[in-house]
Protein backbone atom coordinates (compact mmCIF):
# COMPACT_ATOMS: atom_id res chain seq x y z
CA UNK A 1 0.00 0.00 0.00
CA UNK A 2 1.40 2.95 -0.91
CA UNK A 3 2.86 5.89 1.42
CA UNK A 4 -0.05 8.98 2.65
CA UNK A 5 3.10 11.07 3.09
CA UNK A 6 6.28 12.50 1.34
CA UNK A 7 9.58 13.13 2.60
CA UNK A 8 8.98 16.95 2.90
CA UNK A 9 6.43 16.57 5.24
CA UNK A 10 7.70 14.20 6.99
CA UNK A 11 10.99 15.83 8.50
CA UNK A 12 8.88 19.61 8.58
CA UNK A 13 6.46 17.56 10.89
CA UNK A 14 8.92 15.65 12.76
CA UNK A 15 11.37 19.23 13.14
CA UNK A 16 7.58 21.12 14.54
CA UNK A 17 7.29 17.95 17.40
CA UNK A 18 10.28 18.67 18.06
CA UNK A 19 9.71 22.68 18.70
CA UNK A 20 6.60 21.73 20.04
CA UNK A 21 7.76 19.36 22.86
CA UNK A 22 10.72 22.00 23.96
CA UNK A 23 8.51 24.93 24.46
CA UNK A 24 6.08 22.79 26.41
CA UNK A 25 8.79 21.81 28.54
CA UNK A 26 9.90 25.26 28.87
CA UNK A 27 6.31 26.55 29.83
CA UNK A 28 5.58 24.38 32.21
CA UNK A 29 9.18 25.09 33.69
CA UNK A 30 8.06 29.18 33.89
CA UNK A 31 4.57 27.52 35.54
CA UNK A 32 6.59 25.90 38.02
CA UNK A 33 8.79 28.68 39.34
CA UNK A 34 6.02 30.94 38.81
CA UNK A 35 3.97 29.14 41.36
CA UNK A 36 7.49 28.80 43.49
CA UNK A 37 7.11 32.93 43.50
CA UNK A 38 4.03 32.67 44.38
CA UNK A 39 4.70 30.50 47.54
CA UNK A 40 8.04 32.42 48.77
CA UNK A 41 5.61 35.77 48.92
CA UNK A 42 3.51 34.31 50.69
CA UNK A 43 5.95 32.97 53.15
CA UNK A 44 7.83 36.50 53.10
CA UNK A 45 4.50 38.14 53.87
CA UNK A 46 3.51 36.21 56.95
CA UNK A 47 4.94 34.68 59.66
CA UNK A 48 4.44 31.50 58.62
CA UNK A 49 6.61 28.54 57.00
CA UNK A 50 3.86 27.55 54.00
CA UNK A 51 5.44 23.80 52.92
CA UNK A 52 5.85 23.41 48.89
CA UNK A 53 3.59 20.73 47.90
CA UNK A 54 3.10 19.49 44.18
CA UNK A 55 0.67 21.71 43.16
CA UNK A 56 1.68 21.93 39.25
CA UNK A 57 0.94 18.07 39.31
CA UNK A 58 -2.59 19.00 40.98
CA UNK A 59 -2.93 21.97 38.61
CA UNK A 60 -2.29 18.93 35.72
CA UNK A 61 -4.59 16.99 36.62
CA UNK A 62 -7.48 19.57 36.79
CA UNK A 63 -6.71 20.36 33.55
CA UNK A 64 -6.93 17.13 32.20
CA UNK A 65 -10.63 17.24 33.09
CA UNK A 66 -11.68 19.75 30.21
CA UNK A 67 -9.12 19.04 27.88
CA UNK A 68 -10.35 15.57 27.86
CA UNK A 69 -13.90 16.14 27.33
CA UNK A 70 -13.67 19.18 24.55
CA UNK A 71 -11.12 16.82 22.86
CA UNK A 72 -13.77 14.01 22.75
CA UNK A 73 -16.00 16.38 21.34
CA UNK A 74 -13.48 17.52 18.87
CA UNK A 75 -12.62 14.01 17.63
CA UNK A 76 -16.72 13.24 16.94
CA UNK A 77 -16.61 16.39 14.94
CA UNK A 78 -13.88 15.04 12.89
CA UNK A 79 -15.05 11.14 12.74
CA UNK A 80 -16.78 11.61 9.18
CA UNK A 81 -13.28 12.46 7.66
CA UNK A 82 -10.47 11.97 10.15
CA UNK A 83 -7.16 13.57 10.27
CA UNK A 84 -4.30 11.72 10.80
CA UNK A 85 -2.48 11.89 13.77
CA UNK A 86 0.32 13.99 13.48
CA UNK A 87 -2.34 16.84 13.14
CA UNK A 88 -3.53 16.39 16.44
CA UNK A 89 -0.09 15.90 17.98
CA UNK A 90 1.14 19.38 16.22
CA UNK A 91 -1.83 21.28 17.10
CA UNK A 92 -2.08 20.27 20.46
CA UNK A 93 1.56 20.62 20.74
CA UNK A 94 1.66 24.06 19.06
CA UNK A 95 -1.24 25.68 21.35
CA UNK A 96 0.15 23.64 24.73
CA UNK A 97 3.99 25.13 24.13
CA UNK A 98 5.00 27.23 21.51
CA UNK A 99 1.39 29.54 21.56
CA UNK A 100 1.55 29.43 25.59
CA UNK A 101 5.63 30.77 25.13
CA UNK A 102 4.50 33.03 22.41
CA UNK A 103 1.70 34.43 24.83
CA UNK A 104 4.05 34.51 28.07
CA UNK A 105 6.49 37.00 26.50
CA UNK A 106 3.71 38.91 24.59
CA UNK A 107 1.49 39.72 27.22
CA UNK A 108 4.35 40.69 29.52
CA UNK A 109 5.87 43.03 26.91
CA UNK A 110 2.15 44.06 26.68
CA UNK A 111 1.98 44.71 29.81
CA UNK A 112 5.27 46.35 30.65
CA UNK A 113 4.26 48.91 27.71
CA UNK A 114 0.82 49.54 29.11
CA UNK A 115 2.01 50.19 32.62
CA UNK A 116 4.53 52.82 30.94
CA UNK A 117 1.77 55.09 29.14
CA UNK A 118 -0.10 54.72 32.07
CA UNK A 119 2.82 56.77 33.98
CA UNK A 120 2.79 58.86 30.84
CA UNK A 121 -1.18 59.46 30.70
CA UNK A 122 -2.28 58.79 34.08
CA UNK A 123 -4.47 56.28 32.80
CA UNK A 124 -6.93 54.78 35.83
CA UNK A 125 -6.62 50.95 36.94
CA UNK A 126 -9.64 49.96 35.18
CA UNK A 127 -8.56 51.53 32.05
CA UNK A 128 -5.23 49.76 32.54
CA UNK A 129 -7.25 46.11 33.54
CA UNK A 130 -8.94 46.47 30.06
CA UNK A 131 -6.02 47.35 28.27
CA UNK A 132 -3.98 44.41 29.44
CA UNK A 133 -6.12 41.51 29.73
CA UNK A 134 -8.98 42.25 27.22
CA UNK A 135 -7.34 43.85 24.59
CA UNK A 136 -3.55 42.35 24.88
CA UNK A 137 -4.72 39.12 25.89
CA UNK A 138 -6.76 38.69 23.15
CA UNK A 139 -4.89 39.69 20.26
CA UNK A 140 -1.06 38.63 21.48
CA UNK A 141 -3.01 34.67 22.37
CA UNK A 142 -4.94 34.61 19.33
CA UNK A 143 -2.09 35.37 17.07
CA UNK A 144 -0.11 32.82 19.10
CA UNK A 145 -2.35 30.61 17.99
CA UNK A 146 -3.52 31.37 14.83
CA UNK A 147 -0.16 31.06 13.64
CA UNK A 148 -0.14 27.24 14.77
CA UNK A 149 -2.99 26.68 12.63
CA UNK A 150 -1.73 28.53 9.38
CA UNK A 151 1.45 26.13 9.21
CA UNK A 152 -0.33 23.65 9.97
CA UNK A 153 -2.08 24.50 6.58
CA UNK A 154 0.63 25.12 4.67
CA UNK A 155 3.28 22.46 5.66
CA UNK A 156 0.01 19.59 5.72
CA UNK A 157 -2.14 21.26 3.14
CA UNK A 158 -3.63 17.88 1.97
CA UNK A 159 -5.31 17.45 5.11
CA UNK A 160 -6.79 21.03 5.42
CA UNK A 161 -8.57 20.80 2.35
CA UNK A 162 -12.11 22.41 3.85
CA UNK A 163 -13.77 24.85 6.36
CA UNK A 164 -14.39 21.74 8.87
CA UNK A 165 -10.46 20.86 8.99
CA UNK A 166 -9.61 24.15 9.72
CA UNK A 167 -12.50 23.95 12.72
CA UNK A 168 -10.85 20.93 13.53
CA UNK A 169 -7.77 22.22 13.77
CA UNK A 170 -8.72 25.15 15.68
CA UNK A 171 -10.38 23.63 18.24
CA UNK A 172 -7.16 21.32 19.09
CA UNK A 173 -4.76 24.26 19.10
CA UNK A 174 -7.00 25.65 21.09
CA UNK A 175 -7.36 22.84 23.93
CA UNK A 176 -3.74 22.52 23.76
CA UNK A 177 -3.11 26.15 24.95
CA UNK A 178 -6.14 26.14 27.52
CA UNK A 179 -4.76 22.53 28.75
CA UNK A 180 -0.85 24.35 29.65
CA UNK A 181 -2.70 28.07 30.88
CA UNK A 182 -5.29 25.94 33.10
CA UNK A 183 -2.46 24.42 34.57
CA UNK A 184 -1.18 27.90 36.02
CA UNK A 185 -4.93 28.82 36.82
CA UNK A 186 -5.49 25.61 39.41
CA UNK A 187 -2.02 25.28 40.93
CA UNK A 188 -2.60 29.04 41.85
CA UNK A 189 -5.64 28.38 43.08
CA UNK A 190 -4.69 25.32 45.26
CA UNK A 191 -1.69 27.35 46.33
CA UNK A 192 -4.06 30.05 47.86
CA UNK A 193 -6.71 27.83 49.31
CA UNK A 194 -4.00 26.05 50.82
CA UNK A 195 -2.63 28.77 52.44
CA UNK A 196 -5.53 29.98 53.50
CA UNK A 197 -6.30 26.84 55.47
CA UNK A 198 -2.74 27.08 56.64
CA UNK A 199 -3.38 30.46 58.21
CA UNK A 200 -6.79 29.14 59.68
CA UNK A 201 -7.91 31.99 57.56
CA UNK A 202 -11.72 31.97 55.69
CA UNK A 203 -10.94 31.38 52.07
CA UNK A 204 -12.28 34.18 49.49
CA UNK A 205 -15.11 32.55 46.89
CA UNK A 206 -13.62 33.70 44.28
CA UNK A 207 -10.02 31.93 45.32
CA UNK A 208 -11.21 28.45 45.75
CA UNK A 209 -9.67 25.92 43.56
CA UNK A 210 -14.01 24.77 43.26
CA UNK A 211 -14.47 28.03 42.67
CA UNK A 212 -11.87 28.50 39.83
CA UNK A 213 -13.06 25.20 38.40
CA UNK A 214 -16.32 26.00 37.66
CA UNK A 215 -15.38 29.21 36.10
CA UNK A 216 -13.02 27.82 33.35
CA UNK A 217 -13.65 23.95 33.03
CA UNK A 218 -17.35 23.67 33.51
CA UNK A 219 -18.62 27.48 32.64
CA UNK A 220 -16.24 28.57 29.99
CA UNK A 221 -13.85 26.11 28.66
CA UNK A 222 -14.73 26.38 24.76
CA UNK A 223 -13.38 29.97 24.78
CA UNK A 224 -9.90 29.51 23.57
CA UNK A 225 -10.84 26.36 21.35
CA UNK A 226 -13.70 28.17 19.95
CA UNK A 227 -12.03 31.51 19.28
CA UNK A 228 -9.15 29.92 17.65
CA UNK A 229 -11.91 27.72 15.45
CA UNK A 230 -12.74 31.25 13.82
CA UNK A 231 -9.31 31.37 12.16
CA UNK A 232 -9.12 27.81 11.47
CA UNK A 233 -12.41 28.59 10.16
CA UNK A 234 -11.49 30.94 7.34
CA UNK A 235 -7.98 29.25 6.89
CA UNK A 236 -10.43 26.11 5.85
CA UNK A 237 -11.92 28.20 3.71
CA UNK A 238 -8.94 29.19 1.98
CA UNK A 239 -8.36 25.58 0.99
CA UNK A 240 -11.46 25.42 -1.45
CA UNK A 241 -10.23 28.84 -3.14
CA UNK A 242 -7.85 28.69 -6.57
CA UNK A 243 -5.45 30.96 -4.98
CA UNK A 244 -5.22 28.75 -1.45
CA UNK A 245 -1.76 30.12 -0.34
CA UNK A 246 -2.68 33.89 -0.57
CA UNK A 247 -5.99 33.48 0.41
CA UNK A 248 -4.85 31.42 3.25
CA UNK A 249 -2.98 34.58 4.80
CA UNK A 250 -5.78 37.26 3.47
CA UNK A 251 -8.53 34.57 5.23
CA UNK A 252 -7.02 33.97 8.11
CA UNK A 253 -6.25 37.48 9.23
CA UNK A 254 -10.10 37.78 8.93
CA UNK A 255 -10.51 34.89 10.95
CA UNK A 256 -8.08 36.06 13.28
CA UNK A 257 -9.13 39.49 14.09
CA UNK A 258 -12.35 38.25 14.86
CA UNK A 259 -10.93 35.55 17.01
CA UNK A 260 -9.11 37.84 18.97
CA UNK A 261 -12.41 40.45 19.40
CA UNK A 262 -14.46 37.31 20.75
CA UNK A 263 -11.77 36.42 23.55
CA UNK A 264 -10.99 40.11 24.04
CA UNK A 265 -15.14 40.70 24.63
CA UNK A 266 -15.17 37.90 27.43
CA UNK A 267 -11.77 39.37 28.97
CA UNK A 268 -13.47 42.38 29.28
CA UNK A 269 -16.53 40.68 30.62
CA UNK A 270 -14.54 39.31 33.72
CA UNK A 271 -12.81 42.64 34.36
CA UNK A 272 -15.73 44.56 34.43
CA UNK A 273 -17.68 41.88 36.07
CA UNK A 274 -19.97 41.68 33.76
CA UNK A 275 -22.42 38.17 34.40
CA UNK A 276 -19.72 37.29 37.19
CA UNK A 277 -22.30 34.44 38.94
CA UNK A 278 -22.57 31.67 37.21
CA UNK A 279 -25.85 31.29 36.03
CA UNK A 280 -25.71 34.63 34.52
CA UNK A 281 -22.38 33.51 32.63
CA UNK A 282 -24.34 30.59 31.47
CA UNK A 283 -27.01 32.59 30.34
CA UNK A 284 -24.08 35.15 28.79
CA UNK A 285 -22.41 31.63 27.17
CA UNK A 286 -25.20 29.63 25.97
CA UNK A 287 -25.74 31.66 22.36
CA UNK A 288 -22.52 31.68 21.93
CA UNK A 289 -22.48 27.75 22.31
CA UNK A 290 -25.13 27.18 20.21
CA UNK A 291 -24.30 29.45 17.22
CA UNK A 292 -20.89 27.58 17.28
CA UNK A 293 -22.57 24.06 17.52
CA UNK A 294 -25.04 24.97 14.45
CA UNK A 295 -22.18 26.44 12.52
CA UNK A 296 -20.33 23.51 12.78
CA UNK A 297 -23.25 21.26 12.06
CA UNK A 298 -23.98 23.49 9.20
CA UNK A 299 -20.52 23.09 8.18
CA UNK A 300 -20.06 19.09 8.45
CA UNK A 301 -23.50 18.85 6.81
CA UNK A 302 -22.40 21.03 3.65
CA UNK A 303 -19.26 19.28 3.31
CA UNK A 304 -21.08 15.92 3.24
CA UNK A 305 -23.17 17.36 0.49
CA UNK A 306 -20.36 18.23 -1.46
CA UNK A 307 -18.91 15.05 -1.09
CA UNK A 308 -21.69 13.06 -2.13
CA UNK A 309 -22.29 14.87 -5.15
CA UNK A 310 -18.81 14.84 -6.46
CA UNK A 311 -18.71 10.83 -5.92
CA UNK A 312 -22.09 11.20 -7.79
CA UNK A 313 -20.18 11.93 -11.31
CA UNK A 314 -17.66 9.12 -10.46
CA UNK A 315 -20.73 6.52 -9.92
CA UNK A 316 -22.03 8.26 -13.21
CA UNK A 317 -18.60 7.34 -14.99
CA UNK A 318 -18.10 4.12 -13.40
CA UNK A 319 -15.81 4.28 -11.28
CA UNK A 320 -17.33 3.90 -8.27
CA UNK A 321 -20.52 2.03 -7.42
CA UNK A 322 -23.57 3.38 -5.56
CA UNK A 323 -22.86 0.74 -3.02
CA UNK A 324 -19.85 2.35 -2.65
CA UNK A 325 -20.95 5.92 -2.18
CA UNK A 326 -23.49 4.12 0.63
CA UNK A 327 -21.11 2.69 2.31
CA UNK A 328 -18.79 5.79 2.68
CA UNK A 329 -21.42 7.96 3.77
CA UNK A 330 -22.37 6.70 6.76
CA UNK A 331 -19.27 5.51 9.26
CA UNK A 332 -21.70 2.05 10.41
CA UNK A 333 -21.43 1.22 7.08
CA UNK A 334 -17.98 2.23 6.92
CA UNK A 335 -17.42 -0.33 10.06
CA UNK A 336 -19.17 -3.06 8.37
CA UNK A 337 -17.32 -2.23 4.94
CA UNK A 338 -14.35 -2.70 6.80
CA UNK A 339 -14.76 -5.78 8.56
CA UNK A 340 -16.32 -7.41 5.56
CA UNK A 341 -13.14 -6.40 3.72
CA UNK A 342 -11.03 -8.31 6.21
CA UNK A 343 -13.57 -11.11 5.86
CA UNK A 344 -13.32 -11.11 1.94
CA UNK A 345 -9.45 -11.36 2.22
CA UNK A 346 -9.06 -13.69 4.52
CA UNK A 347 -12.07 -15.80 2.68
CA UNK A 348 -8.85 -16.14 -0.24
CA UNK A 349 -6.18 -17.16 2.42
CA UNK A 350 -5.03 -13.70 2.92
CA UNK A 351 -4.24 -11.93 6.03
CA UNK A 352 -7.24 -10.27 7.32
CA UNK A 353 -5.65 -6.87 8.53
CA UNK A 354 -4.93 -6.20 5.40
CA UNK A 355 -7.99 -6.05 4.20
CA UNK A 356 -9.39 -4.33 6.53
CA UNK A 357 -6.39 -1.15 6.35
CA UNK A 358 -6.64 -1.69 2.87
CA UNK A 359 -10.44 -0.85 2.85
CA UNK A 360 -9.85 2.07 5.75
CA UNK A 361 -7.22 4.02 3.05
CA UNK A 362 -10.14 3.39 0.17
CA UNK A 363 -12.72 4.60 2.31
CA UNK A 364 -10.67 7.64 3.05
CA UNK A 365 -9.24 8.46 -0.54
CA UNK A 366 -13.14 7.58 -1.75
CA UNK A 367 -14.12 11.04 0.57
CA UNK A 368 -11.33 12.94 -0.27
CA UNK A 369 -11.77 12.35 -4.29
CA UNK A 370 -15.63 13.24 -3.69
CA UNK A 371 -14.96 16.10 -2.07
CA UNK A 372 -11.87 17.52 -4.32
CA UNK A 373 -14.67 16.92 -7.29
CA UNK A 374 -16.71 19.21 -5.97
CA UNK A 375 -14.50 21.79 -4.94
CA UNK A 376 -12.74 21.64 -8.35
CA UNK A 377 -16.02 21.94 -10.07
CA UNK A 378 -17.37 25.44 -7.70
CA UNK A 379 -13.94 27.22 -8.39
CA UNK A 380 -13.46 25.79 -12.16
CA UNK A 381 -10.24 23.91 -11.98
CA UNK A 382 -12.03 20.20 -12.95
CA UNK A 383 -10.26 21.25 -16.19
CA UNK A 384 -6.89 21.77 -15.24
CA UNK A 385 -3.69 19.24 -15.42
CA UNK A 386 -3.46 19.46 -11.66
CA UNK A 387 -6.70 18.84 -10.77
CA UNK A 388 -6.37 15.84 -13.38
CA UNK A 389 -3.33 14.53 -12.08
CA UNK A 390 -4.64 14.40 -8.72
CA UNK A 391 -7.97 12.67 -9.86
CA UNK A 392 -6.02 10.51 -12.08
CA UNK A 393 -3.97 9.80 -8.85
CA UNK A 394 -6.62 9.30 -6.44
CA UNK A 395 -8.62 7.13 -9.21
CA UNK A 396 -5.46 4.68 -9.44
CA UNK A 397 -4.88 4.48 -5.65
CA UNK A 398 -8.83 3.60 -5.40
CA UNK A 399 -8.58 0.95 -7.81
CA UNK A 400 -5.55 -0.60 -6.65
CA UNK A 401 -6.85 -0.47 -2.84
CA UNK A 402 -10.20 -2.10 -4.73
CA UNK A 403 -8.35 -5.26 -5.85
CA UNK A 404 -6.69 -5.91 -2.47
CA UNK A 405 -10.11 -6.61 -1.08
CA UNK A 406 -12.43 -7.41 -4.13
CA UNK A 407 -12.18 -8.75 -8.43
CA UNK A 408 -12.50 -5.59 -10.58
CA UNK A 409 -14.07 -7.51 -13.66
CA UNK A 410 -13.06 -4.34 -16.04
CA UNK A 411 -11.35 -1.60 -16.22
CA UNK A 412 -13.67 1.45 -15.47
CA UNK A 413 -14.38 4.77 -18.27
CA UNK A 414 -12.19 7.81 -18.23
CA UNK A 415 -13.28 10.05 -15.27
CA UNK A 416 -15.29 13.33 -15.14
CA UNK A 417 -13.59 15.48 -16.95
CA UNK A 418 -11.27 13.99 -18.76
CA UNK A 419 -13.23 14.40 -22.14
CA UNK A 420 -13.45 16.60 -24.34
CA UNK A 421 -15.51 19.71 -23.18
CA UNK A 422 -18.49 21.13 -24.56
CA UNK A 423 -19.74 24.46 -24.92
CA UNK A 424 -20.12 26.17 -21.23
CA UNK A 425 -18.36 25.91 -17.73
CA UNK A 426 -15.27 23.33 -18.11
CA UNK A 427 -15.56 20.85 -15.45
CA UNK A 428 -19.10 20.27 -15.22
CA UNK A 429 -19.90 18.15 -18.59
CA UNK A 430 -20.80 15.77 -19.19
CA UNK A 431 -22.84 15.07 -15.64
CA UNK A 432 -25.93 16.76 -15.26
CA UNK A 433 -24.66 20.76 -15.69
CA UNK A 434 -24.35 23.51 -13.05
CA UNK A 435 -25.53 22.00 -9.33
């Protein structure tokens, strides 16, 4: 069976791990001995000796909680056409370290400017809260991240091929970086309410590690995967435009400074305190949550559609059966298509995991050929030698990965597209015309 990946690829993806791993390690080494500050002022402050405890493992832990769950939701978004898993490792990676480094040394400088024209101006504290953590915050993290997810695009640009990958995408490299941040946010927290206990002092609400729990795992843990989701959004977007690499840039900007308005509008919500209890942040949340889960549902839905018409003019052509197309479409099928692939091979004295990987790669090059189709036809490149090479490519692959599992008894037509054109949009004969 024949490689998904090139050497290029390979050692860029390898070389980002890399990155990727080091700054997490660094960041969580700045975590650390920012906590360790946090516990020698205490100590200096008081009269008594607080003990250092492992509250960066605690602090871990916590934020396993949400990161888990909003990364089981991401991976049901992304069942119907999965991305492999080096995309999950580099965006996770990417928003967990180098976004979190990015943001550490950002917001500081942000900061440390800030505090200077605020000498300068004699700017008030609240004017100075805003400035920092809504508008600094929001556009030094989101860029942090948004840059994550446009090389992700263009160093693995054959699995960002839609507006749902670059959701996809978003959302991880967004979970990453509130994973590594939530860290800092609950070892504080324990640190506090531990001292506090210590003293024999009554804890402040708002200090609690419950307290601090509620607020960013249960109440509002979608905001950095969700904000970041708006650039992946429009990077997505890019990839069904002629022009992907410019309009990747141009796109995700968009994406990007909208990203960085939603985050900075619920920084500024907290600093205000704005919807501070938490059923009025639900209340403040829940649109937000449900405009994102339509969009996304809107988004998976269209992308099916597209799909299933583009496999359409294959079935037309003959190279792929309606059976097929059935099978694809829905992932039970796609389970039973599998295991009656490893079935069928082992039936002729094969070995059955073949069969069955062999059927998971047509499966996936069956979507991705549907899809392409479609896209190729909206933007008018069917015509082209590229687009044709990569059909012609795809095609071979899918007939090849065919054989392994099941007796071709002929040698399908020429695909759509491959004949000469008639009068009118190139690309679309000789199928049925404009969708």
């Amino acid at each position: 069976m024949p490689s998904r990946w090139s050497a290029g690829p390979i050692t860029a993806s390898i070389v980002i791990v890399v990155i990727c791993l080091v700054t997490f390690v660094i960041s969580i080494e700045i975590i650390s001995d920012g906590l360790q500050r946090i516990i020698d002022s205490a100590n200096r402050r008081s009269s008594l000796d607080y003990p250092n405890s492992p509250k960066l493992m605690k602090g871990a832990l916590l934020a396993l909680v949400p990161a888990f769950v909003i990364g089981l939701i991401v991976w049901s978004i992304d069942r119907w056409e999965p991305e492999p898993a080096i995309v999950y490792v580099i965006a996770l990676g990417w928003g967990g370290g180098v976004s979190i480094l990015i943001a550490f040394f950002g917001n500081r400088w942000w900061s440390e400017m800030i505090s200077q024209w605020q000498r300068e101006f004699g700017w008030d504290g609240k004017t100075v809260q805003v400035l920092k953590i809504a508008v600094g915050a929001g556009v030094v993290e989101e860029l942090a991240k948004g840059l994550g997810v446009l090389l992700v695009f263009f160093v693995l640009k054959k699995y960002v091929n839609g507006p749902l990958d670059g959701i996809v995408l978003g959302l991880l490299t967004g979970v990453g970086f509130a994973f590594t941040e939530n860290i800092l946010y609950f070892g504080r927290a324990s640190i506090v309410e531990d001292f506090y206990e210590y003293a024999q002092q009554e804890i402040p609400k708002g200090s609690t590690v419950g307290w601090i729990f509620l607020m960013r795992a249960v109440l509002t843990p979608f905001i950095h995967p969700l904000a970041t989701a708006i650039t992946g959004l429009f990077v997505g977007m890019a990839a069904t435009q002629r022009n992907q690499n410019a309009c990747a840039v141009v796109f995700g900007f968009v994406g990007y400074v909208l990203a960085a308005f939603l985050h900075g509008l619920h920084n500024y919500s907290s600093v205000v305190g704005f919807a501070s209890e938490p059923g009025q942040r639900i209340l403040l949340q829940l649109p937000l949550y449900v405009g994102a889960g339509a969009l996304i549902y809107t988004t998976a839905r269209l992308q099916r559609r597209a799909t299933l018409w583009g496999l359409g003019e294959y079935a037309a052509a003959g190279w792929v059966s309606r059976n097929e197309i059935a099978m694809v479409m829905s992932l039970s099928n796609r389970r039973q298509g599998r295991a009656w692939a490893s079935a069928s091979v082992a039936k002729r004295g094969g070995v059955p995991a073949d069969g069955r990987r062999a059927m998971k790669r047509f499966q996936t090059e069956l979507i991705q050929l549907g899809y392409s189709r479609s896209v190729n036809v909206d933007r008018r490149t069917a015509h082209t030698a590229a687009a044709r090479r990569q059909e012609m490519e795809h095609l071979d692959l899918i007939t090849r990965l065919r054989r392994v599992f099941a007796e071709v008894q002929k040698p399908p037509p020429a695909p759509p597209g491959s004949r000469p054109y008639p009068a009118g949009p190139p690309g679309q004969w000789p199928y049925g015309g404009v969708r």
